[in-house]
Protein backbone atom coordinates (compact mmCIF):
# COMPACT_ATOMS: atom_id res chain seq x y z
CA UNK A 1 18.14 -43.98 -28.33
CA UNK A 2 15.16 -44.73 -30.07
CA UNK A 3 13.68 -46.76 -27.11
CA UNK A 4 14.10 -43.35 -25.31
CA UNK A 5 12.90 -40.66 -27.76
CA UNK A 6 9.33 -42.44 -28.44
CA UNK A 7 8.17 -42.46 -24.90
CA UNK A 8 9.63 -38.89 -24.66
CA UNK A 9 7.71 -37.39 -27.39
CA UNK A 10 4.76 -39.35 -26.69
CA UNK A 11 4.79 -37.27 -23.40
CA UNK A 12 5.76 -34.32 -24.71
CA UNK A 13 2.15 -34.75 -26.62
CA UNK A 14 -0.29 -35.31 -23.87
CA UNK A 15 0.89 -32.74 -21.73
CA UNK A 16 1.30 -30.07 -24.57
CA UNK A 17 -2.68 -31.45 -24.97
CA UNK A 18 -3.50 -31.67 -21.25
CA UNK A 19 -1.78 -28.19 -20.30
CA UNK A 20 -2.00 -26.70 -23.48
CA UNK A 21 -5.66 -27.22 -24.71
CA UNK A 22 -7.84 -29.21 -22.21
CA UNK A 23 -6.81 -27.54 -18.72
CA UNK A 24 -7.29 -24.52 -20.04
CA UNK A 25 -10.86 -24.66 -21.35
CA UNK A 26 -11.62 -26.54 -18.11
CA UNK A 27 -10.74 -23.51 -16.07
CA UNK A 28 -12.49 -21.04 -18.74
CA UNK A 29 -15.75 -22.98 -18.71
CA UNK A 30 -15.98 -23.18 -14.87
CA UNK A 31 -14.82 -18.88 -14.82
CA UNK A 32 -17.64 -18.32 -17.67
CA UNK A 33 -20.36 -20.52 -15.82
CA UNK A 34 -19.53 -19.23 -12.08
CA UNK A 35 -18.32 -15.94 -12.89
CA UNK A 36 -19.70 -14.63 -16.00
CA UNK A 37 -18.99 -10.78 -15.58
CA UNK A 38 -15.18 -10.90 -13.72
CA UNK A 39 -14.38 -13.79 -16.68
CA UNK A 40 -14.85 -10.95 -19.11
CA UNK A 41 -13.31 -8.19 -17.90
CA UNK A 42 -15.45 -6.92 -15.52
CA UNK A 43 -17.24 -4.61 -18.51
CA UNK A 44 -19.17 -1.23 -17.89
CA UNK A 45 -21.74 -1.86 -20.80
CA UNK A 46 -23.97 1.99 -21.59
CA UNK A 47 -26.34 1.32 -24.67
CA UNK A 48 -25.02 -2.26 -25.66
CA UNK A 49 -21.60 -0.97 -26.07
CA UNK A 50 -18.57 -1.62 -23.32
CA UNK A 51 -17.10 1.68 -22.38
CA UNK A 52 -14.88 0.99 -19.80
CA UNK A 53 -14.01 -1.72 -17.06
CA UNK A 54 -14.84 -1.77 -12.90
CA UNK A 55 -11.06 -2.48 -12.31
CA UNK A 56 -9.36 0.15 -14.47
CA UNK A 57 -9.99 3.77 -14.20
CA UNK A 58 -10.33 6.36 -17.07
CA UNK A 59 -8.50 9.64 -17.21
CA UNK A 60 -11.20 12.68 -17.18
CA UNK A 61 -10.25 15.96 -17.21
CA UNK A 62 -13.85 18.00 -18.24
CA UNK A 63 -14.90 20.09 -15.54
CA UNK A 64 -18.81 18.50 -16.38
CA UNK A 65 -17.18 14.79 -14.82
CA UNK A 66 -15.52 13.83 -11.43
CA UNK A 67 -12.08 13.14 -11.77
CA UNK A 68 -10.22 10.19 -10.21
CA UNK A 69 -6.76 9.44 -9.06
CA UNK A 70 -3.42 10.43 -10.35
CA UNK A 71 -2.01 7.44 -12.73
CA UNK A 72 1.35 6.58 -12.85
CA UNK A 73 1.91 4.66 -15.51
CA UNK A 74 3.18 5.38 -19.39
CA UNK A 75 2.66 6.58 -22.15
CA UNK A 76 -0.63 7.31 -21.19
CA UNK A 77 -2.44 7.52 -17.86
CA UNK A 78 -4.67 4.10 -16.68
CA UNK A 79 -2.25 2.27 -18.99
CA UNK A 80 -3.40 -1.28 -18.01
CA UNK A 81 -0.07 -2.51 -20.17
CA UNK A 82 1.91 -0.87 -17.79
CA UNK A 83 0.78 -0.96 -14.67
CA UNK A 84 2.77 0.54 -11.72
CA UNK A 85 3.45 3.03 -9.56
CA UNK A 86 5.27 6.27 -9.48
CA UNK A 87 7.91 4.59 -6.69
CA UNK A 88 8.47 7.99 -5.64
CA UNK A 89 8.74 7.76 -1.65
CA UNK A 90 7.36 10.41 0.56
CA UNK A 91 10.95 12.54 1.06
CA UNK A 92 11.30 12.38 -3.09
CA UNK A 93 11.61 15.94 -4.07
CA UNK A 94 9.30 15.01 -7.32
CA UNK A 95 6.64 13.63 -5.72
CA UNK A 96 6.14 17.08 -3.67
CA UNK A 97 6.59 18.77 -7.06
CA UNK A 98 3.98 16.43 -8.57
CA UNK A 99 1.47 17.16 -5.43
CA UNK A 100 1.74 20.63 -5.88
CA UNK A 101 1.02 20.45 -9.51
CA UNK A 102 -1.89 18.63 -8.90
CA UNK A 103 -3.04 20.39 -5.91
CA UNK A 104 -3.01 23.66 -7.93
CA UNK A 105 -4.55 22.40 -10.87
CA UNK A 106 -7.19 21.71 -9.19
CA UNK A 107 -7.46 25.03 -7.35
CA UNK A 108 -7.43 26.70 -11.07
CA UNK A 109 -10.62 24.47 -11.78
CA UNK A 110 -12.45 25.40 -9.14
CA UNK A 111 -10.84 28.41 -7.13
CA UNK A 112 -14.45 29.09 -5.15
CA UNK A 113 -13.39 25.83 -3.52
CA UNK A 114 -11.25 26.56 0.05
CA UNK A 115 -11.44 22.97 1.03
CA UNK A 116 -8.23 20.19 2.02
CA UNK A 117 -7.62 18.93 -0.95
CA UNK A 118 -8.15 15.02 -0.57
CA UNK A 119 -4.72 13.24 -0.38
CA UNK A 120 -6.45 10.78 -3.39
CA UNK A 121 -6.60 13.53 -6.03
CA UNK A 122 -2.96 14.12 -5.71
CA UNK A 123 -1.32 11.04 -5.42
CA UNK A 124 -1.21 8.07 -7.87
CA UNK A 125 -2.27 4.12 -6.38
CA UNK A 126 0.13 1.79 -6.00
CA UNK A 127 -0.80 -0.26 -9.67
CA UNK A 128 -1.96 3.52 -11.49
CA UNK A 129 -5.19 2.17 -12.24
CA UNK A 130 -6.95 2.48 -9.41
CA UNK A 131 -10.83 3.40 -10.89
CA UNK A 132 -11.85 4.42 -7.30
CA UNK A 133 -11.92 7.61 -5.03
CA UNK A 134 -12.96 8.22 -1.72
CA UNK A 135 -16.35 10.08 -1.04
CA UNK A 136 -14.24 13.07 0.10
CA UNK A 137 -12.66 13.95 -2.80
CA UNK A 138 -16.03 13.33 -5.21
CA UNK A 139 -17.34 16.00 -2.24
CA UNK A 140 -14.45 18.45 -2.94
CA UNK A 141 -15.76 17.77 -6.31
CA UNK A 142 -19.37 17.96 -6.28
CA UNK A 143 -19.44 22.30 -6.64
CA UNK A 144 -17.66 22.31 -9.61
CA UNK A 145 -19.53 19.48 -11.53
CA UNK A 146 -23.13 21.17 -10.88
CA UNK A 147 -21.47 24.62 -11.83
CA UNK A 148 -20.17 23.04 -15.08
CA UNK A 149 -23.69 21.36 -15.78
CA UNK A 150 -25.61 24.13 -14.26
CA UNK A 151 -27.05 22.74 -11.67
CA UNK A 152 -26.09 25.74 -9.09
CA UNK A 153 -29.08 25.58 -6.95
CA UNK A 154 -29.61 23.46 -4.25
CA UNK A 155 -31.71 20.94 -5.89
CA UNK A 156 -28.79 20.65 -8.29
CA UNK A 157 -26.36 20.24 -5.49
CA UNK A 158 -28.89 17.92 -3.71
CA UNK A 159 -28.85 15.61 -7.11
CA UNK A 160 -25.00 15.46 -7.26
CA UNK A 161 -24.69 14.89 -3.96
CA UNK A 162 -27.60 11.81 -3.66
CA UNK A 163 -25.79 10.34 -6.88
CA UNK A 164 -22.37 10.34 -4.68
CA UNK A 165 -24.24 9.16 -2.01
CA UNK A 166 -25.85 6.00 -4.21
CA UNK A 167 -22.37 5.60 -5.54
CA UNK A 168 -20.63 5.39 -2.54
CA UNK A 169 -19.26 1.30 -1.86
CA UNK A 170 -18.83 -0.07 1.64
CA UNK A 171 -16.01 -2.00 2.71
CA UNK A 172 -15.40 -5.28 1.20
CA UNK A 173 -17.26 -7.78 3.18
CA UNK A 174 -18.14 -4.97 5.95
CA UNK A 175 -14.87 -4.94 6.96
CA UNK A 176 -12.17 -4.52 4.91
CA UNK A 177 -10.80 -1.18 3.03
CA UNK A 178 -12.67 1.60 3.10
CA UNK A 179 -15.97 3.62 1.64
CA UNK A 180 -14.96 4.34 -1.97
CA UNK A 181 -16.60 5.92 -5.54
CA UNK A 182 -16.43 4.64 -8.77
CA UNK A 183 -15.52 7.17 -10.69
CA UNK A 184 -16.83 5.83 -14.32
CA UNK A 185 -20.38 4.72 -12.83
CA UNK A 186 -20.63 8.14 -10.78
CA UNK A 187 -20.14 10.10 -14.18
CA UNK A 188 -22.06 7.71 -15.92
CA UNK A 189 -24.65 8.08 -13.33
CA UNK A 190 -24.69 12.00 -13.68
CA UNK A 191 -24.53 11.92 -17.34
CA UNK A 192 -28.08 10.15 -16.92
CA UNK A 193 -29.02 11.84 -14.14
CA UNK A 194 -27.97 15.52 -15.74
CA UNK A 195 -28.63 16.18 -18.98
């Protein structure tokens, strides 16, 4: 037994070392050197400080910002801990509820506004966290955030609408997905932009 329990824990050892300590600083080192920003966290930095990430959204709800999707997750909305979606399917009596809810909130915000309602301000992303909307719905949004910063005129409307416009991503490598917003660096952008 002895013969067997030496070898055994002498293995036990070196991988606990190999898998334990040195493959994982291998594969940190090579993330920090090739891919500085995505190994840490993808940060938003504004005046030295991080205040959010480009792969989780923020909830906003001041009439001054654009607002993004819908989260699903709990306790709180953009809930990285708990990422998910509602899994309500399209016949779900709730999710119409929800739609409506949302839909009418954001009539009440902005009730000048006789637009479609983009289907991306009323429904949550598959993972909840989606930080991204399409540059329809920050144009359904674009009256209401120069009203609330009072920029009514049209150079105020032109400014909001260049800073969607230099916000706006292409597809992923041309071709895949489609034209999207961040929300955080669009509001970040008219913060700066907007005083």
């Amino acid at each position: 037994m002895k013969s067997l329990l030496r070898p055994a824990a002498s293995l036990f050892l070196l991988l606990s070392l190999v898998t334990g300590i040195v493959y994982p600083l291998v594969v940190t080192g090579v993330a920090q050197m090739a891919f500085p920003a995505t190994a840490n966290g993808s940060l938003i930095v504004k005046d030295g400080k991080p205040v959010g990430s480009t792969l989780i959204g923020q909830s906003f709800s001041d009439p001054k910002y654009f607002w993004g999707r819908p989260s699903a997750t709990a306790p709180q909305p953009y809930n990285a801990a708990a990422s998910s979606g509602s899994n309500l399917g399209p016949l779900n009596p709730a999710l119409a509820a929800a739609v409506k809810g949302r839909i009418e909130a954001l009539r009440a915000a902005d009730p000048d506004n006789q637009q479609a309602v983009p289907i991306d301000l009323v429904t949550a992303s598959a993972s909840g966290l989606d930080p991204h909307i399409s540059p329809a719905a920050a144009e359904y949004q674009a009256d209401r955030v120069a009203r609330a910063r009072h920029l009514d005129g049209p150079a105020g409307r032109q400014l909001i609408a260049r800073l969607i416009a230099q916000h706006t991503e292409g597809p992923d490598l041309g071709v895949f997905g489609e034209p999207r917003v961040h929300v955080l660096k669009l509001n970040l952008a008219v913060d700066a932009q907007a005083r």
